[in-house]
C-alpha atoms as a PDB file:
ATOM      1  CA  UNK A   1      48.131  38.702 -32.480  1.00  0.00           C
ATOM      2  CA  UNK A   2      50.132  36.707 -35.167  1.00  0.00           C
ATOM      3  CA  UNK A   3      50.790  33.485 -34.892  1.00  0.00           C
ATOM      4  CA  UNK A   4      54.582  34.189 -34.348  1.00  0.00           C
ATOM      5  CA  UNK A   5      53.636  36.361 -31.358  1.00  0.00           C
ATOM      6  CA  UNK A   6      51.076  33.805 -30.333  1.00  0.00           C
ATOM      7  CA  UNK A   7      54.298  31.204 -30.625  1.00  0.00           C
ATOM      8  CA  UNK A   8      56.762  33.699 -28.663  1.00  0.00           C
ATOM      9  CA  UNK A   9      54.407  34.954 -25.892  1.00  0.00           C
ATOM     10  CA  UNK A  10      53.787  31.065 -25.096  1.00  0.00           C
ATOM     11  CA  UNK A  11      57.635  29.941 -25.212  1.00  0.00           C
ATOM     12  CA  UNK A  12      58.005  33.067 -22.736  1.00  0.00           C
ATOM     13  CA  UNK A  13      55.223  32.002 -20.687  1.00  0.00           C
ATOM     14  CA  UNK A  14      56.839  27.955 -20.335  1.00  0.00           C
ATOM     15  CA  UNK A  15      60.295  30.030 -19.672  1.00  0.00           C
ATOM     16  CA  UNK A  16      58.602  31.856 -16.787  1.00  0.00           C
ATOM     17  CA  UNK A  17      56.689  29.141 -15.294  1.00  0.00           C
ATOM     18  CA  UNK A  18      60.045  26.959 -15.266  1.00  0.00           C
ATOM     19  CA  UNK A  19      61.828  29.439 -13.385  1.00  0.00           C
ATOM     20  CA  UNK A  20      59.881  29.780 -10.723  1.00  0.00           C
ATOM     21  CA  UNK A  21      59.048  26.019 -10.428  1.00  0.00           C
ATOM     22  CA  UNK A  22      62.963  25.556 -10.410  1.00  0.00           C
ATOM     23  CA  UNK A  23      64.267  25.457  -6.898  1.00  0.00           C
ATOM     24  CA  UNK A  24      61.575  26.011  -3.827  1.00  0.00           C
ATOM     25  CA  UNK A  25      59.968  28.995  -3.722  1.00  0.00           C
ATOM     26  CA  UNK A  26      57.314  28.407  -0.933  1.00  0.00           C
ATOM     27  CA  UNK A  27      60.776  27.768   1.346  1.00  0.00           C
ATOM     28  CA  UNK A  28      61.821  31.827  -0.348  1.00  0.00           C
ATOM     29  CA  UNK A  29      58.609  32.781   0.779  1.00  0.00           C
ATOM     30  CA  UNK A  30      58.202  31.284   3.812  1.00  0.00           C
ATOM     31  CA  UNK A  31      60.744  34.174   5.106  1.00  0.00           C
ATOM     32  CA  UNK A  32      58.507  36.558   4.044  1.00  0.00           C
ATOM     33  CA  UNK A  33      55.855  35.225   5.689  1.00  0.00           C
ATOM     34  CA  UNK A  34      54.272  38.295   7.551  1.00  0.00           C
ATOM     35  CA  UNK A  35      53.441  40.135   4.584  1.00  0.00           C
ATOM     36  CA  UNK A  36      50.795  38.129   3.509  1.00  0.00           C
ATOM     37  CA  UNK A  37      49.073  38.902   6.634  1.00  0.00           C
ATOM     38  CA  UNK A  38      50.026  42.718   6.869  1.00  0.00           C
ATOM     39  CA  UNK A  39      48.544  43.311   2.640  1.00  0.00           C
ATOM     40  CA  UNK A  40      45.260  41.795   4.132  1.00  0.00           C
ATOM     41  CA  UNK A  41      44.815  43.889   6.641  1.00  0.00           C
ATOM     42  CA  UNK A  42      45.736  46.636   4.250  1.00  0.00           C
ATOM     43  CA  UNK A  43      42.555  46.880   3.474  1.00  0.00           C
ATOM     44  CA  UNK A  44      40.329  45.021   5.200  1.00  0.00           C
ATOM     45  CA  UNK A  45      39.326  42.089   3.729  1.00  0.00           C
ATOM     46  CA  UNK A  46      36.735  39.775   5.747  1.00  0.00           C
ATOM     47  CA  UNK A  47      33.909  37.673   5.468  1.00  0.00           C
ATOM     48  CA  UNK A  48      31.953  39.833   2.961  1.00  0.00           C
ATOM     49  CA  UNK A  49      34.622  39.673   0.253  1.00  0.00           C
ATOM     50  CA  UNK A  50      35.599  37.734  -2.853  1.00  0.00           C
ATOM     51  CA  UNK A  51      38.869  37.859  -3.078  1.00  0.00           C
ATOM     52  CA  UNK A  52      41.498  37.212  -6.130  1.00  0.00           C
ATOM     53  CA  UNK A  53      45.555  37.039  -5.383  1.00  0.00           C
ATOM     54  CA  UNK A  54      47.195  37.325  -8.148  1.00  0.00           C
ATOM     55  CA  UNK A  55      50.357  35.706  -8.849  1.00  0.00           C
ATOM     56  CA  UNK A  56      49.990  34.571  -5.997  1.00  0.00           C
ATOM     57  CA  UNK A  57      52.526  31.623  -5.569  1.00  0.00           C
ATOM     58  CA  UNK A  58      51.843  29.041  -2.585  1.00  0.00           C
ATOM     59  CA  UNK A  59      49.284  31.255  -1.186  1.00  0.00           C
ATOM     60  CA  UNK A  60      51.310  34.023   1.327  1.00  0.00           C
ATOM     61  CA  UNK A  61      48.566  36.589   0.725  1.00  0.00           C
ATOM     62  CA  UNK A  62      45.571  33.674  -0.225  1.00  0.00           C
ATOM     63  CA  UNK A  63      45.349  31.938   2.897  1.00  0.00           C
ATOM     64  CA  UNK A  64      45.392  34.691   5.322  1.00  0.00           C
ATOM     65  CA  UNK A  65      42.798  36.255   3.442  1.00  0.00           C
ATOM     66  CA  UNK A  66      40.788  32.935   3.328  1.00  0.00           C
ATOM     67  CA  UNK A  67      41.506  32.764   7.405  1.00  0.00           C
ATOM     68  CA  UNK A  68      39.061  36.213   7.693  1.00  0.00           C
ATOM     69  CA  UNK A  69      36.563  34.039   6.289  1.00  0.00           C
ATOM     70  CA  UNK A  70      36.626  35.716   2.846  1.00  0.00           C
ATOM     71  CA  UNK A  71      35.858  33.593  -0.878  1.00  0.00           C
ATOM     72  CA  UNK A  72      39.690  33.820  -2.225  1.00  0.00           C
ATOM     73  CA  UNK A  73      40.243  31.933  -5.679  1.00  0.00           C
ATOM     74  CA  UNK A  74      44.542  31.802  -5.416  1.00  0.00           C
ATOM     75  CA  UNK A  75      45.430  32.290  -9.139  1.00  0.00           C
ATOM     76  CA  UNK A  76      49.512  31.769 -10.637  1.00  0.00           C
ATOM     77  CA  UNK A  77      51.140  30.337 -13.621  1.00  0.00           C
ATOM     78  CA  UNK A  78      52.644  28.396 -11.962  1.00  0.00           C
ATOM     79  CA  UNK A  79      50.814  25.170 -10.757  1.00  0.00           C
ATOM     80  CA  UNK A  80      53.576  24.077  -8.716  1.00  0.00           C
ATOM     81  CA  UNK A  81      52.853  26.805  -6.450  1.00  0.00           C
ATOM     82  CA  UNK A  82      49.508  26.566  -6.291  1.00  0.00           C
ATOM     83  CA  UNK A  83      49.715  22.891  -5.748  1.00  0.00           C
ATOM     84  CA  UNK A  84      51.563  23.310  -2.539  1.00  0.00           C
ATOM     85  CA  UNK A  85      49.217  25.864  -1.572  1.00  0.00           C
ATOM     86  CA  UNK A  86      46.249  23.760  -1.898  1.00  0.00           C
ATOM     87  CA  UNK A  87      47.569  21.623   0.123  1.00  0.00           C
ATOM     88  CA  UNK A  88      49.124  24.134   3.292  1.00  0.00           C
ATOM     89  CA  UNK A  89      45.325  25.499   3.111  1.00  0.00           C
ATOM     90  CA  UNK A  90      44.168  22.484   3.532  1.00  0.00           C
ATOM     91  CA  UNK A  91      45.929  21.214   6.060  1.00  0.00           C
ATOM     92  CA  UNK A  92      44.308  24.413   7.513  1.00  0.00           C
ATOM     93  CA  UNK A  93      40.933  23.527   6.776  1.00  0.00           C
ATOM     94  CA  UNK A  94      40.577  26.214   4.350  1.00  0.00           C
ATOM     95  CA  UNK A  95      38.102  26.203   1.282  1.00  0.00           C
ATOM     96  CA  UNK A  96      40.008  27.859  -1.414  1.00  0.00           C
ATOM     97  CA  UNK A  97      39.912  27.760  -5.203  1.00  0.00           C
ATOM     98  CA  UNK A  98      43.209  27.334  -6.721  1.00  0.00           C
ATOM     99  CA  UNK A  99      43.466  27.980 -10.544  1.00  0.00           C
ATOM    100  CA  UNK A 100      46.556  28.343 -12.612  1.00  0.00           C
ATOM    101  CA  UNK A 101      46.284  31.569 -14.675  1.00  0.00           C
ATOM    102  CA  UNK A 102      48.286  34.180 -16.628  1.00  0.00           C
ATOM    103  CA  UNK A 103      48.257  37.459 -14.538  1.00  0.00           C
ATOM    104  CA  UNK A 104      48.408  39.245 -18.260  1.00  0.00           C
ATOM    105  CA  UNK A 105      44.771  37.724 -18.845  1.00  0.00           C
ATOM    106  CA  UNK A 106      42.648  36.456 -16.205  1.00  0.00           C
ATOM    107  CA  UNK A 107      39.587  34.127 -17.223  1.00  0.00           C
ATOM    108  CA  UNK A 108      37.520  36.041 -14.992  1.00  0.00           C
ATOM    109  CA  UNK A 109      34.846  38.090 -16.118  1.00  0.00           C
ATOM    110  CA  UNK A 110      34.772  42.141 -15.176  1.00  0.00           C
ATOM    111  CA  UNK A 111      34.348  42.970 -11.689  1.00  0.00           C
ATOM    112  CA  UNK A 112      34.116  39.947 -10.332  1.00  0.00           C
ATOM    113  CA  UNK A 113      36.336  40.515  -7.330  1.00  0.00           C
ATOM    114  CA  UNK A 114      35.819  42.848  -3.714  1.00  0.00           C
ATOM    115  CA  UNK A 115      39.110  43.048  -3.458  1.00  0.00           C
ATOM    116  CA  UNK A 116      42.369  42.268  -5.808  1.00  0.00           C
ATOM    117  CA  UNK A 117      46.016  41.682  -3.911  1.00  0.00           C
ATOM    118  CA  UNK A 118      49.564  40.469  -4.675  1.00  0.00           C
ATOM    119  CA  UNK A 119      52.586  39.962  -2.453  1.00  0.00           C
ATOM    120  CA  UNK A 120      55.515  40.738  -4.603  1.00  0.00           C
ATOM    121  CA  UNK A 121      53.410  38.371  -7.718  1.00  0.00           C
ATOM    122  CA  UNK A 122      52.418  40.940 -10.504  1.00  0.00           C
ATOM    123  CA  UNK A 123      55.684  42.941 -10.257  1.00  0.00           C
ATOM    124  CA  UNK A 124      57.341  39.504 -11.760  1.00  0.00           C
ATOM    125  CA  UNK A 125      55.344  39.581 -14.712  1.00  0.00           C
ATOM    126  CA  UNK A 126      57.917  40.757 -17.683  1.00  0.00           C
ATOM    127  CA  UNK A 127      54.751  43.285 -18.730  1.00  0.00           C
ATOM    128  CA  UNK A 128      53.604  45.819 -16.304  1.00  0.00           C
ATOM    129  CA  UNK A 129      50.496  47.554 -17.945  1.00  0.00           C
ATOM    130  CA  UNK A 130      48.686  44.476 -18.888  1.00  0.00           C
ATOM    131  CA  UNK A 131      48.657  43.176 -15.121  1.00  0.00           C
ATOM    132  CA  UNK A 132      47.650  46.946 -14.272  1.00  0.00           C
ATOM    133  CA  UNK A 133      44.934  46.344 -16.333  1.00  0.00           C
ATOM    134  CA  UNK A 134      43.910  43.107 -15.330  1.00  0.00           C
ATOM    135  CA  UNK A 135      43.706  43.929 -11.782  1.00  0.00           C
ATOM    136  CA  UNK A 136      41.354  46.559 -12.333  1.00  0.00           C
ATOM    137  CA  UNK A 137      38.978  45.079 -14.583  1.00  0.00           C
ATOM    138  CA  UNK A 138      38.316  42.394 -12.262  1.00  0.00           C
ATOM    139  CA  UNK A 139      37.826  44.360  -9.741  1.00  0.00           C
ATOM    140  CA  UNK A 140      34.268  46.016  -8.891  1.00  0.00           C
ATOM    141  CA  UNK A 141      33.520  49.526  -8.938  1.00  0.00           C
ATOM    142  CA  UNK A 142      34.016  50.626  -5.287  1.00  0.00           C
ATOM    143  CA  UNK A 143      36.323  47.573  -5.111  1.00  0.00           C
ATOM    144  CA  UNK A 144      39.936  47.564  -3.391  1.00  0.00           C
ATOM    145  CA  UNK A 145      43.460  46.659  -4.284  1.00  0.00           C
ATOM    146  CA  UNK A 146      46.392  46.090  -2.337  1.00  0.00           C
ATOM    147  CA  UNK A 147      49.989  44.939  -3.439  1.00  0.00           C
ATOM    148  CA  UNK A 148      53.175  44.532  -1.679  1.00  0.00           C
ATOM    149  CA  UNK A 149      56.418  45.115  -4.344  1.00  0.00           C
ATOM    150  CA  UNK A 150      60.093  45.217  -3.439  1.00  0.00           C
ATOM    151  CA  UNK A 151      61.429  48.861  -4.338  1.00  0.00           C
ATOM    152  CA  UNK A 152      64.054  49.345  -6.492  1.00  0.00           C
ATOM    153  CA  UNK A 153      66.676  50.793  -3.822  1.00  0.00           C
ATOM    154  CA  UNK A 154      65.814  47.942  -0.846  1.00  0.00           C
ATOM    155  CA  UNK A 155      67.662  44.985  -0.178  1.00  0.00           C
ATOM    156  CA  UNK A 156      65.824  42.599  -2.824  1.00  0.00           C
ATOM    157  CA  UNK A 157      66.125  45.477  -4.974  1.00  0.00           C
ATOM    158  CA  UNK A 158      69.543  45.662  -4.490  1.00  0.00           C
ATOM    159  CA  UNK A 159      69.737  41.995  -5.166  1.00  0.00           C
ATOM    160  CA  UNK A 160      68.664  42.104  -8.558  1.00  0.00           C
ATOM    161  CA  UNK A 161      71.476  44.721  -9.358  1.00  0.00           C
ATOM    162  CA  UNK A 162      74.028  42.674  -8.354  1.00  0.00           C
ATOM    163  CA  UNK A 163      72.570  39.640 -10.352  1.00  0.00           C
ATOM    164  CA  UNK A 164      72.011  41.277 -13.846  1.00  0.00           C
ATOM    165  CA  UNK A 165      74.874  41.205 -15.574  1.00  0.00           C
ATOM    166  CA  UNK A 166      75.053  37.731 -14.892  1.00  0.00           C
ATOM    167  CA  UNK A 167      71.241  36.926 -15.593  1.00  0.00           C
ATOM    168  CA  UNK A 168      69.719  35.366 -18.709  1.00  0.00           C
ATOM    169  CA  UNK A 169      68.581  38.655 -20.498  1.00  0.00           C
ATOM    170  CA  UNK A 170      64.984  40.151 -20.302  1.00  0.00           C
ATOM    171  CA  UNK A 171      62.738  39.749 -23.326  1.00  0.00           C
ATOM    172  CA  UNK A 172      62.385  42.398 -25.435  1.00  0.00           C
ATOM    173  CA  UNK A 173      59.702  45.379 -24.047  1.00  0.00           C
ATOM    174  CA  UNK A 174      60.082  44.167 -20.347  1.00  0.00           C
ATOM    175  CA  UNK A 175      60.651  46.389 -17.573  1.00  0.00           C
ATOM    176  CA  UNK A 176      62.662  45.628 -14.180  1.00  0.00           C
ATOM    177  CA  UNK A 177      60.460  43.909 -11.725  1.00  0.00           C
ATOM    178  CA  UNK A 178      61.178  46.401  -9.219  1.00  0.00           C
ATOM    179  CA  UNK A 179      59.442  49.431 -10.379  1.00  0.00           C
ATOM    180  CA  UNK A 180      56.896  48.221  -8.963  1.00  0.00           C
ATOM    181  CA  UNK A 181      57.949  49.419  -5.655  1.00  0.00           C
ATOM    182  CA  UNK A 182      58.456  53.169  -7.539  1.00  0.00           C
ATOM    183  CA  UNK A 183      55.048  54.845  -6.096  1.00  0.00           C
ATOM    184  CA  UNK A 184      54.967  57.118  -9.404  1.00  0.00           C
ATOM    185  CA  UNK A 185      55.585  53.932 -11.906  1.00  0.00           C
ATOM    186  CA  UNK A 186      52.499  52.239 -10.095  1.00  0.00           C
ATOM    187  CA  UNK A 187      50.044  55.670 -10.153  1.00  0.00           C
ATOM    188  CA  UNK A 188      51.135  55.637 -13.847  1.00  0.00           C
ATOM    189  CA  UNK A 189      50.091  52.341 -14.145  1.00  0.00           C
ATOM    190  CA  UNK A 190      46.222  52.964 -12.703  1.00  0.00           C
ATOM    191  CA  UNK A 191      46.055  55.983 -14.206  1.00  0.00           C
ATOM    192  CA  UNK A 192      42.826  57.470 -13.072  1.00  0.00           C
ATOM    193  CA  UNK A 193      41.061  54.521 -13.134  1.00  0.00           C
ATOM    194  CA  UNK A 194      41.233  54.384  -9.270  1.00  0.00           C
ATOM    195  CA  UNK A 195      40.872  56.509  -6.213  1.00  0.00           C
ATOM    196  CA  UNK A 196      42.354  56.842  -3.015  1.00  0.00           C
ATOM    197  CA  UNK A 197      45.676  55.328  -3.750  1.00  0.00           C
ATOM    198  CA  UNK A 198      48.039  55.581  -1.091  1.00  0.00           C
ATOM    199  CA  UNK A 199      51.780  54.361  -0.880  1.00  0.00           C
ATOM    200  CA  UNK A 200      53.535  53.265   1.811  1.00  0.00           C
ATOM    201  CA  UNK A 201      57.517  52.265   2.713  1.00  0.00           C
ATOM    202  CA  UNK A 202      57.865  49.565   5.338  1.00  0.00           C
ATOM    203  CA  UNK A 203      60.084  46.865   5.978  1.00  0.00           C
ATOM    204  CA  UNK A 204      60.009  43.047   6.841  1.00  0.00           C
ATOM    205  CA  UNK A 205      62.587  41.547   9.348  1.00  0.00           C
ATOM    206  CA  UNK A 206      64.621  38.119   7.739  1.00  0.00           C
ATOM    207  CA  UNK A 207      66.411  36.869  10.663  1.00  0.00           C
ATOM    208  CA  UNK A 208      67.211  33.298   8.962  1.00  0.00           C
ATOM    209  CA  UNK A 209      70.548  33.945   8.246  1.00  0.00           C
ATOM    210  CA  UNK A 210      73.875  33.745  10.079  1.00  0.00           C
ATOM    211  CA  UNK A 211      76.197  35.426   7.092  1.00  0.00           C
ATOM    212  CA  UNK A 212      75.632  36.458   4.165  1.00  0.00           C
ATOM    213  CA  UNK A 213      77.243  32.678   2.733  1.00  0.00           C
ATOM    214  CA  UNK A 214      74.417  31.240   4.230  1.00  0.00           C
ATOM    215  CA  UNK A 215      71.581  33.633   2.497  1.00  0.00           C
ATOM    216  CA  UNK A 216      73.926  33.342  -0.563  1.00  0.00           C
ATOM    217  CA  UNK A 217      74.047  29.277  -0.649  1.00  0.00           C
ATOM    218  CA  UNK A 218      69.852  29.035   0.269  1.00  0.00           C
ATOM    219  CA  UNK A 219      69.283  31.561  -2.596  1.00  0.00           C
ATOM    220  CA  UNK A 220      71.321  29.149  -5.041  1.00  0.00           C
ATOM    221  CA  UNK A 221      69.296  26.587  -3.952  1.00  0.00           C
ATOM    222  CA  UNK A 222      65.670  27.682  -3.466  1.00  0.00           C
ATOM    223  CA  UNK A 223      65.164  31.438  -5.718  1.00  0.00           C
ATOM    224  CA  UNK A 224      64.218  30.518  -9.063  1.00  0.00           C
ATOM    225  CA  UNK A 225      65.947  34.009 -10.747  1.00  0.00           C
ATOM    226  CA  UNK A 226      68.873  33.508  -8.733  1.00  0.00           C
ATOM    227  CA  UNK A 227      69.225  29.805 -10.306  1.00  0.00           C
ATOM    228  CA  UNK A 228      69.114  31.253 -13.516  1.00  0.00           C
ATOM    229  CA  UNK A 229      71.493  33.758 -13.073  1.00  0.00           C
ATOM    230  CA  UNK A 230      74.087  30.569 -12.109  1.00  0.00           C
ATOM    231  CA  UNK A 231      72.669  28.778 -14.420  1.00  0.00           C
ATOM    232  CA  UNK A 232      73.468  31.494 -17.132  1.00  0.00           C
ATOM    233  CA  UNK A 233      77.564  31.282 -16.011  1.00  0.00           C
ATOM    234  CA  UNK A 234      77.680  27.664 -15.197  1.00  0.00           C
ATOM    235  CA  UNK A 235      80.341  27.176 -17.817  1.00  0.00           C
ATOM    236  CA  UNK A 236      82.614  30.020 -16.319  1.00  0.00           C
ATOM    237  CA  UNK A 237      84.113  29.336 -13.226  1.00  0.00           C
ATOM    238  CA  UNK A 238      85.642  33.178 -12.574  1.00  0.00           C
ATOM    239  CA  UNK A 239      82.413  34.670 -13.324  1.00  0.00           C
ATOM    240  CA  UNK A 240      80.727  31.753 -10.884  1.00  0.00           C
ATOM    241  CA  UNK A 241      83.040  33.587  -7.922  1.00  0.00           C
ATOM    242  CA  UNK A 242      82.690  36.634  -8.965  1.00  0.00           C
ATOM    243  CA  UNK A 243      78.149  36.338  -8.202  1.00  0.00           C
ATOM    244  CA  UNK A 244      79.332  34.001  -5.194  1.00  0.00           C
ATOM    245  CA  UNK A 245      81.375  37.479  -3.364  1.00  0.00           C
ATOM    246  CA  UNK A 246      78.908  39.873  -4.899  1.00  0.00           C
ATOM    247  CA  UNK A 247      75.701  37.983  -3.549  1.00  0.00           C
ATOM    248  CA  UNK A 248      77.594  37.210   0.208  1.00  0.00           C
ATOM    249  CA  UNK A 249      79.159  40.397   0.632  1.00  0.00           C
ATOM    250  CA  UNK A 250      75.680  42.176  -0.182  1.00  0.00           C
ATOM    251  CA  UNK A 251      74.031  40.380   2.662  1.00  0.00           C
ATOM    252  CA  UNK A 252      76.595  40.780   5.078  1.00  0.00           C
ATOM    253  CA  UNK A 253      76.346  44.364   4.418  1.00  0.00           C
ATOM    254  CA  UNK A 254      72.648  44.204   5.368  1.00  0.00           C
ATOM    255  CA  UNK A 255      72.752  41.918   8.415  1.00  0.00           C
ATOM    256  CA  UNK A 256      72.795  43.872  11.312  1.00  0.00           C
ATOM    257  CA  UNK A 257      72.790  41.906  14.480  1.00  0.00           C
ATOM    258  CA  UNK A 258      71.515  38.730  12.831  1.00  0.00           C
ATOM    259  CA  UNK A 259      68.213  40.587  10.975  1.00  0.00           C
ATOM    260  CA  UNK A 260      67.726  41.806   7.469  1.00  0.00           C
ATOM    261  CA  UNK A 261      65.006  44.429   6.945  1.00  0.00           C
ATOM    262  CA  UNK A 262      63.856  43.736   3.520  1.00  0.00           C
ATOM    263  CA  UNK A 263      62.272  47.452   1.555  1.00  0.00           C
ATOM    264  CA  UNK A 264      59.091  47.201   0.347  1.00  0.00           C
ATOM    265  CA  UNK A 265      56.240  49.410  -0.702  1.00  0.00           C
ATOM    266  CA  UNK A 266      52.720  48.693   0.081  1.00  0.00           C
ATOM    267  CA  UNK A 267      49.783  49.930  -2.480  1.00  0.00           C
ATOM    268  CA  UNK A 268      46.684  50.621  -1.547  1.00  0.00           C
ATOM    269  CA  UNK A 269      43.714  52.015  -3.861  1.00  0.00           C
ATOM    270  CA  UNK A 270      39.900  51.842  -4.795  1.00  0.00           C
ATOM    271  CA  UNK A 271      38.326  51.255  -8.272  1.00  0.00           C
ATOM    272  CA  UNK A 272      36.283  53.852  -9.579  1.00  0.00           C
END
């Protein structure tokens, strides 16, 4: 790598690590809460495993997984994250390592890990393959893997269509985050390096929300992409109104009878 690529791939790195320090995500992710539990029982992690999540935030996947009595090192970028989830696990009692770390190049050596998981982490990385990669190589032979990703056509999915043309742009050679939930795009990814994968569409209830003003105002406030998109138009009023009825009316849309049911596909697959 050249030393301007060296230079760009860390300003891009400080530019993603500010986003999602900006705002609160842990309150974001708090809604989401029950996935970290359901992508552990995905595929059975307990007290035999060593465990790695992987972008993993403040911990929604780490600490249930620590709470079957499994070795979990929490890794993110982000430190703010992890920092907070250090200190929910333990308040918890939990003995977890937390270690900031670019999903694109974990320090870990090859198959160090039982079992590899994110809850919609990797499919935030601007680069897909090279967090493909990484998850396999540090996971064993025989090893599992397990991710949760918001598909493209579900409500967070839908989210992000109604915020991009008001969003900073993507840098050059990145793909949309939601892909991820696109079974083919992530059996591309693996390629044959694994086995067994299986797919799986399933939802998560939000019930937090009154109106869609009040998931629109939280988002402005906690979601670190949907601060940048306002961010980005700060300086144009019409444009400010314009994401303000676009955000609302798409949750209001979705709220049936006070509960959103948030799309998301759940990966499942063995190393070779």
């Amino acid at each position: 790598m050249s030393i301007d690529s060296i230079a760009t791939d860390t300003a891009l790195k400080a530019r993603h690590r500010a986003l999602w320090a900006s705002g609160d995500y842990p309150n974001v992710a708090d809604l989401i809460g029950p996935l970290g539990k359901r992508i552990v029982e995905a595929v059975g992690v307990g007290p035999a495993d060593r465990v790695i999540d992987v972008a993993a935030g403040a911990g929604n996947a780490a600490i249930p997984a620590a709470r079957s009595g499994a070795e979990v090192v929490a890794t993110d970028l982000t430190p703010e994250l992890l920092e907070v989830g250090e200190s929910r696990a333990g308040q918890e009692g939990l003995a977890m390592s937390w270690r900031t770390a670019d999903a694109e190049d974990l320090p870990f050596d090859d198959g160090t890990f039982d079992v590899a998981l994110s809850c919609v982490g990797v499919m935030f990385v601007p680069f897909h393959q090279p967090c493909a990669d990484e998850l396999v190589r540090v996971t064993r032979s025989g090893g599992r893997i397990s991710l949760i990703n918001w598909t493209p056509t579900g409500f967070v999915g839908q989210l992000f269509s109604v915020m991009k043309p008001y969003a900073p742009p993507p840098p050059p050679g990145a793909q949309p985050g939601v892909l991820w939930g696109n079974a083919d795009h992530v059996r591309n990814l693996f390629g044959n390096r694994v086995t067994n994968l299986t797919t799986t569409t399933e939802t998560v209830p939000v019930t937090q929300f009154t109106d869609g003003a009040a998931f629109r105002d939280f988002f402005k406030a906690y979601y670190g992409p949907t601060i940048a998109a306002y961010k980005t138009i700060a300086d144009d009023p019409a444009r400010t109104a314009e994401l303000d009825h676009a955000v609302a009316e798409l949750a209001d849309r979705n709220l049936v009878d006070g509960s959103m049911d948030w799309e998301y596909l759940l990966v499942t697959a063995t190393v070779r």
